[in-house]
Protein backbone atom coordinates (compact mmCIF):
# COMPACT_ATOMS: atom_id res chain seq x y z
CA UNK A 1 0.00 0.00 0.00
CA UNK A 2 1.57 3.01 -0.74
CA UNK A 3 0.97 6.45 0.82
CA UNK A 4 -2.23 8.37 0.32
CA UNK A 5 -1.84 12.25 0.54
CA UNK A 6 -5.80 13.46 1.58
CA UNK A 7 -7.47 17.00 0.97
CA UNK A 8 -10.33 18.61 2.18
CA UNK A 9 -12.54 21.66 1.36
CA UNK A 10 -12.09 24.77 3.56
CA UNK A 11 -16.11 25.17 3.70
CA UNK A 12 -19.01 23.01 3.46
CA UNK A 13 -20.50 23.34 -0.06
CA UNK A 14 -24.38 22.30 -0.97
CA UNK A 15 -24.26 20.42 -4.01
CA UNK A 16 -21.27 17.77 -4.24
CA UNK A 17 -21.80 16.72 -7.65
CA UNK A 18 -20.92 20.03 -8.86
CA UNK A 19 -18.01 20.21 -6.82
CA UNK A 20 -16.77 16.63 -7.80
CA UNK A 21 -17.24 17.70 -11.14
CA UNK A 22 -14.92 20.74 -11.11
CA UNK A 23 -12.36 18.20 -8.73
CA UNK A 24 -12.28 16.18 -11.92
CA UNK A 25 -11.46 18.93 -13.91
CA UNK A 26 -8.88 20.23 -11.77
CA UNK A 27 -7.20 16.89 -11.37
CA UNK A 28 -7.05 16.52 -15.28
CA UNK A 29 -5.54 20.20 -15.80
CA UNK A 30 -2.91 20.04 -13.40
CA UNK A 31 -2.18 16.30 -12.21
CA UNK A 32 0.07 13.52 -13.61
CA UNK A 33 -1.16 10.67 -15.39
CA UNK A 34 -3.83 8.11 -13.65
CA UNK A 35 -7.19 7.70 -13.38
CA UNK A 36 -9.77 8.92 -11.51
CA UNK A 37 -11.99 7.24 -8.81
CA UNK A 38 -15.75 9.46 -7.88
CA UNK A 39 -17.60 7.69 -5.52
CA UNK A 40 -21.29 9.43 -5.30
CA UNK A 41 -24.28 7.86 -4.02
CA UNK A 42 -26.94 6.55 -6.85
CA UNK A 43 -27.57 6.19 -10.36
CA UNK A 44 -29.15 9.48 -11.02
CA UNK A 45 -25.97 11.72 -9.15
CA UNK A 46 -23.98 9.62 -11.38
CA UNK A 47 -25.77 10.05 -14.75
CA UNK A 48 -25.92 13.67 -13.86
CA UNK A 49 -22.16 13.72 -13.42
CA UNK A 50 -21.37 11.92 -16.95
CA UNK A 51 -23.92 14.66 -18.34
CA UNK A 52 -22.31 17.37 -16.61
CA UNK A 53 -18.86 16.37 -17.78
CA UNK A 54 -19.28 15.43 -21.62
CA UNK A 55 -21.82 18.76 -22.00
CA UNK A 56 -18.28 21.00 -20.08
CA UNK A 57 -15.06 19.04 -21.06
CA UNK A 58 -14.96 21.80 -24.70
CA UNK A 59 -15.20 24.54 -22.56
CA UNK A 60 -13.74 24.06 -19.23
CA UNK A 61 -11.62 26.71 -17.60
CA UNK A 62 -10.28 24.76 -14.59
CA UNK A 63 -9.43 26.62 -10.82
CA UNK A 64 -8.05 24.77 -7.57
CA UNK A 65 -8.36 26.93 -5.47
CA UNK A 66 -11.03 26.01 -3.61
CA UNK A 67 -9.08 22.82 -2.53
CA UNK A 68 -7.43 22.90 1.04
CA UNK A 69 -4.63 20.62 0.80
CA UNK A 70 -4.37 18.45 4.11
CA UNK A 71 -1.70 16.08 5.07
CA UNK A 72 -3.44 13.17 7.16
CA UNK A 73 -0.63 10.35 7.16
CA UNK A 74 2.82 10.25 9.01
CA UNK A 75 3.78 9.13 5.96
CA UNK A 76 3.01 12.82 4.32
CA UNK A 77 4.97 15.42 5.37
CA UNK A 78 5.77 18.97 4.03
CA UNK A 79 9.23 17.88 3.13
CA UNK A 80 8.00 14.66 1.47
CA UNK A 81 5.00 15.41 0.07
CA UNK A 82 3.18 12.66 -2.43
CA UNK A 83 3.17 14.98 -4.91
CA UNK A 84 5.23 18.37 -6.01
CA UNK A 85 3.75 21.14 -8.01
CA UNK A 86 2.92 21.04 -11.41
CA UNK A 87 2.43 23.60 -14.33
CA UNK A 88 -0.66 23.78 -16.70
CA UNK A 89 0.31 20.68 -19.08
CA UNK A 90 0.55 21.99 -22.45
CA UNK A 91 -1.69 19.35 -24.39
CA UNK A 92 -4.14 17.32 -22.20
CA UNK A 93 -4.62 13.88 -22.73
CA UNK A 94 -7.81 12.11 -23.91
CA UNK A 95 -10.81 12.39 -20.53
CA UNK A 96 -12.88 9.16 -20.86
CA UNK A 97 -15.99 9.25 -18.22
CA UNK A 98 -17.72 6.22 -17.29
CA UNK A 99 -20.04 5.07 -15.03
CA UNK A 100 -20.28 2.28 -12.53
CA UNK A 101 -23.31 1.07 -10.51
CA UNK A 102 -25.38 -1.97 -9.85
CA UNK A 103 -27.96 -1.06 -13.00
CA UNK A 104 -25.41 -1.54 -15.45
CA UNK A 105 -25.53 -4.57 -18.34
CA UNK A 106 -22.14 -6.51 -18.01
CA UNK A 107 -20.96 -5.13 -21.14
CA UNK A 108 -21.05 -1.57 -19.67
CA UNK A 109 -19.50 -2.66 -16.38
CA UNK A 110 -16.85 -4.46 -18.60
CA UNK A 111 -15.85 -0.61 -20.36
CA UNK A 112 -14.52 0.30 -17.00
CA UNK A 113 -11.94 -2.87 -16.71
CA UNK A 114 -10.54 -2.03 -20.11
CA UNK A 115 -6.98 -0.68 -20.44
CA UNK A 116 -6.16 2.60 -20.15
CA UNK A 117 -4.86 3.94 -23.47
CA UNK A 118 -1.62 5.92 -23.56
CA UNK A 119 -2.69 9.36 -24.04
CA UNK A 120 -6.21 8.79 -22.11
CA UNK A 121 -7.20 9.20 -18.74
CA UNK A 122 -10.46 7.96 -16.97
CA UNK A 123 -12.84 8.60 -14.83
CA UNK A 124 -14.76 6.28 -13.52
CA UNK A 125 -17.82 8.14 -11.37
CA UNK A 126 -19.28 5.04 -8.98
CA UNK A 127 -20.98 3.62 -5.98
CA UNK A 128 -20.13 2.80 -2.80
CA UNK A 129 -19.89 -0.97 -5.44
CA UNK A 130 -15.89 0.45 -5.94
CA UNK A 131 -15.15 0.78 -2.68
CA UNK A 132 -14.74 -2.67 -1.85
CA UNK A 133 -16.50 -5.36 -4.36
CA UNK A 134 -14.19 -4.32 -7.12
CA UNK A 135 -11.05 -3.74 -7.61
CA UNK A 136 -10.34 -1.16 -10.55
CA UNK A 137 -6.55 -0.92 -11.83
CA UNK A 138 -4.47 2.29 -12.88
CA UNK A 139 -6.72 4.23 -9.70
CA UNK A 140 -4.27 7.18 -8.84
CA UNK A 141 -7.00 9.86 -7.32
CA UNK A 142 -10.15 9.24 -5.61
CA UNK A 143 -12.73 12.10 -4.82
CA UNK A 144 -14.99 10.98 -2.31
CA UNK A 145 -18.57 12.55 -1.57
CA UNK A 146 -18.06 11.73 1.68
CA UNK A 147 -22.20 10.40 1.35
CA UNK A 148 -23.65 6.88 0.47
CA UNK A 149 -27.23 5.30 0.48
CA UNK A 150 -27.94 2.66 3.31
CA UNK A 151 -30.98 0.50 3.29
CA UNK A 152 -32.33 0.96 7.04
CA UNK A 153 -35.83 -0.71 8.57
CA UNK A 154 -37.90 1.15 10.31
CA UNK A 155 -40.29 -0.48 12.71
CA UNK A 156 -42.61 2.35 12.64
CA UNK A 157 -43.16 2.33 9.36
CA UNK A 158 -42.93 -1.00 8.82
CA UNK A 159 -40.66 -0.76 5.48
CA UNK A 160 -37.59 -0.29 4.21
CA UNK A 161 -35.78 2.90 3.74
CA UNK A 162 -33.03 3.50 1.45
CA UNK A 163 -32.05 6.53 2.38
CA UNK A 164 -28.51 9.24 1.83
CA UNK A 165 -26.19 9.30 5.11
CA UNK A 166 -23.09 10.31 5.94
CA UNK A 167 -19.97 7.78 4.85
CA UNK A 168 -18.16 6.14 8.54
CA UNK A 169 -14.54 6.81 9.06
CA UNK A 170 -13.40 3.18 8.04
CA UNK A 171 -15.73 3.53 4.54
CA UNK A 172 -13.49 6.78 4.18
CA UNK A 173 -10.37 5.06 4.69
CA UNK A 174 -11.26 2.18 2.61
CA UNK A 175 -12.37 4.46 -0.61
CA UNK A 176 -8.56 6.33 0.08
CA UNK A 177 -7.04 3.42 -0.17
CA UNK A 178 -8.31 2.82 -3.83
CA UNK A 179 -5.95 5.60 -4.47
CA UNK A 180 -2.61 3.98 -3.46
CA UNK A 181 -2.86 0.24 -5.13
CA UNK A 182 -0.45 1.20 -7.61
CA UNK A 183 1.55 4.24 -6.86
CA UNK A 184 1.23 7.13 -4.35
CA UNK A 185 -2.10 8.95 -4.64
CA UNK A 186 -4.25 11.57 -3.47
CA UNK A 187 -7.81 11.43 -2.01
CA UNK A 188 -10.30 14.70 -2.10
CA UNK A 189 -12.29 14.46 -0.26
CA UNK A 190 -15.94 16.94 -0.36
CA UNK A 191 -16.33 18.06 3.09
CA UNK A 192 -14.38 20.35 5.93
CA UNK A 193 -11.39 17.81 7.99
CA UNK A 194 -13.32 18.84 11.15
CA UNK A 195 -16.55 16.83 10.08
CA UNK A 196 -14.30 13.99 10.84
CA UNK A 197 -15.37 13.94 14.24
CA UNK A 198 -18.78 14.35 13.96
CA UNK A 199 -18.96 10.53 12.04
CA UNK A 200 -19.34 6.99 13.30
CA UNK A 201 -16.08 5.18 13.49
CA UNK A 202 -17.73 2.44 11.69
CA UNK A 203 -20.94 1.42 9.15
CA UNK A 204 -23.64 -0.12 11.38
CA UNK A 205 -23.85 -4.06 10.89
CA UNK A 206 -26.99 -4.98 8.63
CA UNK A 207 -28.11 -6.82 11.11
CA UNK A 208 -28.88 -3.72 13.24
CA UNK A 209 -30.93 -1.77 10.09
CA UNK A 210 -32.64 -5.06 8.52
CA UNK A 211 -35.76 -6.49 9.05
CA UNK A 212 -35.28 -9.71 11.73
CA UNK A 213 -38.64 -11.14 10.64
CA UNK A 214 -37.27 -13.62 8.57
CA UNK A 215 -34.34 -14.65 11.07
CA UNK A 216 -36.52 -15.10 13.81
CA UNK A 217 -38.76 -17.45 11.85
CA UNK A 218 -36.03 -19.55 10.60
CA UNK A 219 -34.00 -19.74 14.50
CA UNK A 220 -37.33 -20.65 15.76
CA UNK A 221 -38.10 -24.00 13.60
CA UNK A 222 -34.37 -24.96 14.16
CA UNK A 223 -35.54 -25.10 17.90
CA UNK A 224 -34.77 -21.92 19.52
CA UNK A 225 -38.17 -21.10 21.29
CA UNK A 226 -36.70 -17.09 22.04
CA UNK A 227 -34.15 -15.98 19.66
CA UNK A 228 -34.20 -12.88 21.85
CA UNK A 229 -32.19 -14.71 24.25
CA UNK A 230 -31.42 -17.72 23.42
CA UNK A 231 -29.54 -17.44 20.60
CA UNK A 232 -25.93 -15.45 20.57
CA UNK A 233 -26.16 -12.76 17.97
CA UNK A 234 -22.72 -11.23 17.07
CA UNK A 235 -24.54 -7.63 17.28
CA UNK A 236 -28.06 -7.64 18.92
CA UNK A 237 -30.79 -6.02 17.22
CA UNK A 238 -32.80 -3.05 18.69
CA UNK A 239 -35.69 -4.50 20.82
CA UNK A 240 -37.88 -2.42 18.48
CA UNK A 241 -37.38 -4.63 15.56
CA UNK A 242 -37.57 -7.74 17.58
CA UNK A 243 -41.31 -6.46 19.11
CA UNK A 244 -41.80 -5.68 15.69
CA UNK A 245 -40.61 -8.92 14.03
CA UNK A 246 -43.11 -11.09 16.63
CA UNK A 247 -46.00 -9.19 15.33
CA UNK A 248 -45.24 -9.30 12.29
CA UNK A 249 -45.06 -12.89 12.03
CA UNK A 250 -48.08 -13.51 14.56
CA UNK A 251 -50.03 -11.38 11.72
CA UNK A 252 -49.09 -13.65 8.98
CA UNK A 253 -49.98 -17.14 11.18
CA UNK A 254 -46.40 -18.00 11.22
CA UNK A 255 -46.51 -17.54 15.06
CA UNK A 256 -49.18 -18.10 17.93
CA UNK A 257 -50.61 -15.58 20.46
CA UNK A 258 -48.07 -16.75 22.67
CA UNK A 259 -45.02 -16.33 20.01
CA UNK A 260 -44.67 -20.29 19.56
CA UNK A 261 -43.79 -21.56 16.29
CA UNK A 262 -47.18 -23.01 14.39
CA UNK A 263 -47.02 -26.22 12.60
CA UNK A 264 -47.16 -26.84 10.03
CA UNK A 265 -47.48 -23.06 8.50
CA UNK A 266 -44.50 -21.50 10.26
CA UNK A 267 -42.41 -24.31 9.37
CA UNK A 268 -43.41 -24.31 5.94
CA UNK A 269 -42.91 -20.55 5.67
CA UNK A 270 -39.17 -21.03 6.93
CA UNK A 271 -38.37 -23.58 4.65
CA UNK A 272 -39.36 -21.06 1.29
CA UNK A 273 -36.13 -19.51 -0.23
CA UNK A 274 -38.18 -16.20 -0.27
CA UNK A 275 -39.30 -13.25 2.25
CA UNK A 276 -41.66 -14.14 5.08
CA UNK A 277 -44.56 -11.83 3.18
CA UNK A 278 -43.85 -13.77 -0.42
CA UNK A 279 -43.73 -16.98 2.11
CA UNK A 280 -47.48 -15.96 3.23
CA UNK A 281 -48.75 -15.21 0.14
CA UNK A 282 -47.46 -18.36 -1.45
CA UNK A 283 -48.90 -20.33 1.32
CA UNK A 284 -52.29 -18.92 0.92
CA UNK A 285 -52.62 -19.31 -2.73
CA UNK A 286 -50.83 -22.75 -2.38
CA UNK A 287 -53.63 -24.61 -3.36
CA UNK A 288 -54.41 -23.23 -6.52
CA UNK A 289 -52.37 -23.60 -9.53
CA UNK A 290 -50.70 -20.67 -11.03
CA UNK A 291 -47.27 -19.75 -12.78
CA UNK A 292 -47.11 -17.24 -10.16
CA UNK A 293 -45.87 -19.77 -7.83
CA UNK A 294 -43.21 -20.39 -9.42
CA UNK A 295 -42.27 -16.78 -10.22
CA UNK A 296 -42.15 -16.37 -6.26
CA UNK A 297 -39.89 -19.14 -5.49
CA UNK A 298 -37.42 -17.88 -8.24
CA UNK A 299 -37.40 -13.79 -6.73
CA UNK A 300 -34.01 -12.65 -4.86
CA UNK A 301 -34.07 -13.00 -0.95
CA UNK A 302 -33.90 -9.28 -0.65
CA UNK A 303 -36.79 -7.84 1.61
CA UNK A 304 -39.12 -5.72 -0.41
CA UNK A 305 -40.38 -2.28 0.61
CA UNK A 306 -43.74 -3.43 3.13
CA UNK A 307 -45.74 -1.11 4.14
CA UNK A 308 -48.71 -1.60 6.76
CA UNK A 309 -51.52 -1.54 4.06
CA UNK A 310 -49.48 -4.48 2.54
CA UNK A 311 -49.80 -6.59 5.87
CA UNK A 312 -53.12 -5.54 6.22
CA UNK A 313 -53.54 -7.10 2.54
CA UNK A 314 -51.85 -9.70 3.42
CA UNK A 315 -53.49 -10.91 7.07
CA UNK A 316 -57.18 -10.17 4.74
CA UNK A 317 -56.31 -12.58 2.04
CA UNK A 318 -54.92 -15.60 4.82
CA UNK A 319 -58.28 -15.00 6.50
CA UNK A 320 -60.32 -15.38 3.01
CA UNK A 321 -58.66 -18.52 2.34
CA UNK A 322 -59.78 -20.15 5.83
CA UNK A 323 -63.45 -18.89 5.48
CA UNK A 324 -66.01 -21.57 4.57
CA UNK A 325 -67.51 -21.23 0.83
């Protein structure tokens, strides 16, 4: 790993797209060779930022000086820094912008991999996906948001919430690193150094912002009567979304009144390879023959978005299907 020379912004700012933007330009005008690394939160910040950049690249007229250069490693000094001045170049090399999220085909995704040519620089404008899942040669400088999007349940609500927060220190650390793979690099990163304080050392465990409904079903028919308790999770839930997760699962018949496992509906519900609502809703319509069943069984584990008009739905159909014609 080599050393990692880090900047910051003297001021907040209101719109980091725009400011990663004008990084990128800045970098290109007056940096060495390598490619550039913007990590911003979704698809649409990221189309924006490919738009942004093909419809200003003729035109550009590029200024630093709104960069606050920071030295954050022992390894950075003043008399050794990463990186010594450099003049306007003279002729600037080919700017290639692509994009990388989850939305892409494989073919797109596959652009970014390519080799660099000679007299071409990239940038590659991504999700939090490059921070760790992928590994993207020829990396040099990384300008970091210093935002991502977090899926987070809330009990209240009763759905899922995918919502923009604030990047942990170790996420910060990890997207710097993608700037010294190769060679010593620099990291800019969007935001004032004293915000540093102000974030969580780490990103929460999905276990603490995910529904438990599904967890709790499936400890429960391996024999664990209270999963609460009895069983040693590595980071304990919020007793919210266990009081939550009980209900839940009482509503859809997968538990008794007194939270004990039903046979044989909870046990069939724990065995489906989907969520514990698809896992109702297959068990009610069981006994009638449609291609929808197999559609279900074929969906991605990943909880949808519930809401409490979908239980509702839900607990009205299961009690349909046990009324007499």
């Amino acid at each position: 790993m080599y050393p990692v020379q880090l900047a910051y912004l003297a001021e907040p700012i209101t719109d980091y797209v725009d400011t990663a933007i004008q990084t990128v330009f800045d970098i290109h005008a007056r940096e060495p060779k390598g490619n550039i690394l913007v990590f911003l939160t979704g698809r649409e910040e990221i189309d924006r930022c490919l738009q942004e950049i093909a419809d200003r690249l003729p035109s550009y007229v590029t200024s630093i000086a709104s960069l606050h250069i920071v030295p954050s490693y022992s390894s950075v000094t003043d008399q050794n820094p990463c990186f010594p001045s450099h003049s306007m170049p003279k002729a600037l090399p080919k700017l290639t912008a692509l994009g990388l999220h989850a939305g892409l085909s494989a073919d797109d995704q596959a652009l970014v991999f390519a080799p660099t040519g000679s007299n071409e620089r990239k940038v590659i404008v991504s999700t939090n996906i490059a921070e760790a899942s992928v590994t993207i040669d020829g990396i040099v400088y990384v300008v970091d948001c210093g935002f991502v999007k977090l899926r987070r349940y809330d009990p209240a609500l009763g759905m899922d919430i995918l919502g923009v927060e604030r990047c942990s220190v170790a996420s910060l650390n990890q997207r710097a690193g993608r700037a010294g793979r190769l060679s010593p690099g620099k990291c800019l990163r969007l935001f004032p150094a004293s915000d540093l304080a102000t974030l969580e050392p780490s990103t929460p465990p999905e276990v603490t912002r995910a529904d438990v409904a599904l967890p709790m079903l499936q400890l429960k028919a391996l024999g664990i009567r209270d999963p609460v308790k009895g069983f040693d999770w590595l980071t304990r839930p919020t007793p919210q979304a266990f009081g939550r997760a009980v209900e839940f699962l009482t509503t859809l018949g997968a538990l008794d009144e007194g939270g004990r496992l039903r046979k044989p509906e909870g046990e069939a519900m724990s065995e489906m390879p989907v969520d514990v609502q698809m896992a109702a809703i297959v068990r009610v319509v069981r006994a009638v023959p449609s291609p929808l069943l197999g559609r279900l069984t074929m969906e991605p584990c990943r909880a949808p978005l519930s809401s409490s008009s979908t239980r509702r739905s839900i607990a009205a159909a299961k009690r349909s299907s046990r009324s007499p014609p």
